[in-house]
C-alpha atoms as a PDB file:
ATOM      1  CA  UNK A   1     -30.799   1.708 -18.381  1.00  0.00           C
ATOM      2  CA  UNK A   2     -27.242   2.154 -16.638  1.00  0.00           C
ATOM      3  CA  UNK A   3     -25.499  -1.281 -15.923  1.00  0.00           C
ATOM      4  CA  UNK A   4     -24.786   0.606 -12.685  1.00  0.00           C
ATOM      5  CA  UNK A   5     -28.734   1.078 -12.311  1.00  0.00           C
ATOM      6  CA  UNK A   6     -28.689  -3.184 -12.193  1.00  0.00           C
ATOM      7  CA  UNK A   7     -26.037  -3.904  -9.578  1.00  0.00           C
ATOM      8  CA  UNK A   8     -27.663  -4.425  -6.265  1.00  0.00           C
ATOM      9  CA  UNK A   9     -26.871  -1.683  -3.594  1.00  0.00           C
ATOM     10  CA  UNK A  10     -24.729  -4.642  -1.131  1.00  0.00           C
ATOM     11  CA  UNK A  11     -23.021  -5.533  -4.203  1.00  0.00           C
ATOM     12  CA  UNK A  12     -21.713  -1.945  -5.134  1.00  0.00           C
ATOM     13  CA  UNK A  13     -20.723  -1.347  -1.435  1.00  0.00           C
ATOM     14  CA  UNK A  14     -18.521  -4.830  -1.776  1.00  0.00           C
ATOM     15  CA  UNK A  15     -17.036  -3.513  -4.841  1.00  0.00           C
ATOM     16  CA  UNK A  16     -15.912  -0.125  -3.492  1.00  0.00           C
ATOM     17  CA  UNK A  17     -14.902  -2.023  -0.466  1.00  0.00           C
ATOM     18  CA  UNK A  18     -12.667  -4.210  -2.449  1.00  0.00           C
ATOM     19  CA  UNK A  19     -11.060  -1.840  -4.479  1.00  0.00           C
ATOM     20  CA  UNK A  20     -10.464   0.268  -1.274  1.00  0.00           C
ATOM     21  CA  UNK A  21      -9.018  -2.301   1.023  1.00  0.00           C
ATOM     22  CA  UNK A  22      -6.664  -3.222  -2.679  1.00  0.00           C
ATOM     23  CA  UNK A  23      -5.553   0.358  -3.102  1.00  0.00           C
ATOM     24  CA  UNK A  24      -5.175   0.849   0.631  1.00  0.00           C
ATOM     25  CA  UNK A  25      -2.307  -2.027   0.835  1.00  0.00           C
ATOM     26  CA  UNK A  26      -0.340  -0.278  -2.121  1.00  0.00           C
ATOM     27  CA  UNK A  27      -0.548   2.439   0.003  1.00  0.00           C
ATOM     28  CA  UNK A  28       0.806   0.997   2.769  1.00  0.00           C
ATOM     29  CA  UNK A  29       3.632  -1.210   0.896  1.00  0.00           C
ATOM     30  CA  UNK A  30       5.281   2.411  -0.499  1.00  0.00           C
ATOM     31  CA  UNK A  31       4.527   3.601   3.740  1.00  0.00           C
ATOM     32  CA  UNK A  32       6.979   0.690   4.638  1.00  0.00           C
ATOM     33  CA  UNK A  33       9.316   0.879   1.624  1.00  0.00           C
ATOM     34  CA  UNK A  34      10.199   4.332   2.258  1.00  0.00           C
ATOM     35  CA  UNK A  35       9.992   3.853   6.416  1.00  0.00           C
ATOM     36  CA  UNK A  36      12.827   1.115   5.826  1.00  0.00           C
ATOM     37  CA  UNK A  37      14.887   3.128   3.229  1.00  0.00           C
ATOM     38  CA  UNK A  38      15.556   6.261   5.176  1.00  0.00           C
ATOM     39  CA  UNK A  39      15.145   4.793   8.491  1.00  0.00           C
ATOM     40  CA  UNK A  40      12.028   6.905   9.741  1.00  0.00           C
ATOM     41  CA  UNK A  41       8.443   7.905   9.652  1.00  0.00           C
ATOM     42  CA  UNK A  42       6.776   9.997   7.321  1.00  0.00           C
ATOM     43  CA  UNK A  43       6.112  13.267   9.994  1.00  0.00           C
ATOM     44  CA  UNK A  44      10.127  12.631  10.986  1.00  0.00           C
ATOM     45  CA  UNK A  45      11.004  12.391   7.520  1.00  0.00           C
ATOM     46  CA  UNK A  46       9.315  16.100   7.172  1.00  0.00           C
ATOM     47  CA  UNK A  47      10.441  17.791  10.610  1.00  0.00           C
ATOM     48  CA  UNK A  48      14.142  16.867   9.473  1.00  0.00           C
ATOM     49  CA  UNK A  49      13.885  18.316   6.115  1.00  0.00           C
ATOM     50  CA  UNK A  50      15.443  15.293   4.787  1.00  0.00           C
ATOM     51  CA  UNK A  51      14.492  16.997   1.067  1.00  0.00           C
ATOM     52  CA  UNK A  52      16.643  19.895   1.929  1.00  0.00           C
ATOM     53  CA  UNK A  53      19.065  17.823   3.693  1.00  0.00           C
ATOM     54  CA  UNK A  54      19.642  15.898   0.552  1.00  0.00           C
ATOM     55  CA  UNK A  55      20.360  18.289  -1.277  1.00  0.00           C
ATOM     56  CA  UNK A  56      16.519  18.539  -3.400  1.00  0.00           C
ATOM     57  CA  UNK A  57      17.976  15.483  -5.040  1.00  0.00           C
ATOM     58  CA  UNK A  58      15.693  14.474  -7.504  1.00  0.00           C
ATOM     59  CA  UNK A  59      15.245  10.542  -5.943  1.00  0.00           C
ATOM     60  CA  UNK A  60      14.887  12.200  -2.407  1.00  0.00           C
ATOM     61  CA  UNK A  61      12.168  14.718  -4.109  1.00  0.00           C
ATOM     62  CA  UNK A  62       9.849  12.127  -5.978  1.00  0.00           C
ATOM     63  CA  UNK A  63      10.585  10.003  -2.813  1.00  0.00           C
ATOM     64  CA  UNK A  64       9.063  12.511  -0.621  1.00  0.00           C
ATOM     65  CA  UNK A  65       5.647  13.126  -3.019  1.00  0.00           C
ATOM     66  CA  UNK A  66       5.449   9.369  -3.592  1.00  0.00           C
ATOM     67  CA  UNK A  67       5.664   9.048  -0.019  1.00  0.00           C
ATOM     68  CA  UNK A  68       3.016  12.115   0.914  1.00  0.00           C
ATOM     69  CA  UNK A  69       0.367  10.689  -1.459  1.00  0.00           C
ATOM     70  CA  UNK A  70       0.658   7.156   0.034  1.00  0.00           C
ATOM     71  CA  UNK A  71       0.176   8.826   3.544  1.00  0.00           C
ATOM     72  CA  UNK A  72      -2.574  10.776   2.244  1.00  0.00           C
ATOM     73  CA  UNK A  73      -4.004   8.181   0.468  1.00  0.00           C
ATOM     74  CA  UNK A  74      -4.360   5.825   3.663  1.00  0.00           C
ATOM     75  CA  UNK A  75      -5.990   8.796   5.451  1.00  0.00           C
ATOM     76  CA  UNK A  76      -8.297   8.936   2.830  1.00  0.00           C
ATOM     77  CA  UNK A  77      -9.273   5.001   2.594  1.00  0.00           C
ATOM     78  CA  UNK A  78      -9.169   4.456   6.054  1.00  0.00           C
ATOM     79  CA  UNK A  79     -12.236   6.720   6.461  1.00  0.00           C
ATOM     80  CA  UNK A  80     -13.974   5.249   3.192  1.00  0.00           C
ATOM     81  CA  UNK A  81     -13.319   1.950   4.803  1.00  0.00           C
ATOM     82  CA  UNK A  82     -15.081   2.704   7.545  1.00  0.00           C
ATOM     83  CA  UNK A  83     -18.006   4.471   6.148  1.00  0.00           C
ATOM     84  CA  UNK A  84     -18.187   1.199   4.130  1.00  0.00           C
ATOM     85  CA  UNK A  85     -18.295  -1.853   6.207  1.00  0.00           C
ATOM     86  CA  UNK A  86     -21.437  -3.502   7.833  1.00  0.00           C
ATOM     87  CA  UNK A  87     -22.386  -2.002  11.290  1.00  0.00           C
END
């Protein structure tokens, strides 16, 4: 028998709740870091180009995925989230 197969259902669903709500504030910290570095959202961040406007720097590049999988990322555990919590 699965060690999975012996943790009660409410227990698993507190678990995944946990880890969510964890991996959702990382998420959010790199949303903020990069909001405060170049001065902007996310979507403005994209509309503007900055990428191109930077000159495809490297730092601007990996900036701009980093920042695109934290947005995603929240997307994503925001709707977990709230498939997960007690009605």
């Amino acid at each position: 028998m699965s060690i999975l197969n012996k943790i009660p259902e409410e227990e698993m669903r507190e678990i995944l709740l946990r880890e969510y709500k964890r991996r959702f504030l990382l998420y959010k910290l790199v949303d903020e870091k990069m909001r405060e570095k170049y001065n902007m959202s996310f979507e403005e961040f994209e509309a503007r180009n900055i990428v191109g406007e930077k000159g495809y720097s490297w730092e601007v590049e990996s900036d701009a995925i980093e920042w695109e999988h934290a947005i995603e990322g929240l997307r994503y555990l925001e709707e977990r989230i709230k498939e997960l919590k007690p009605e």
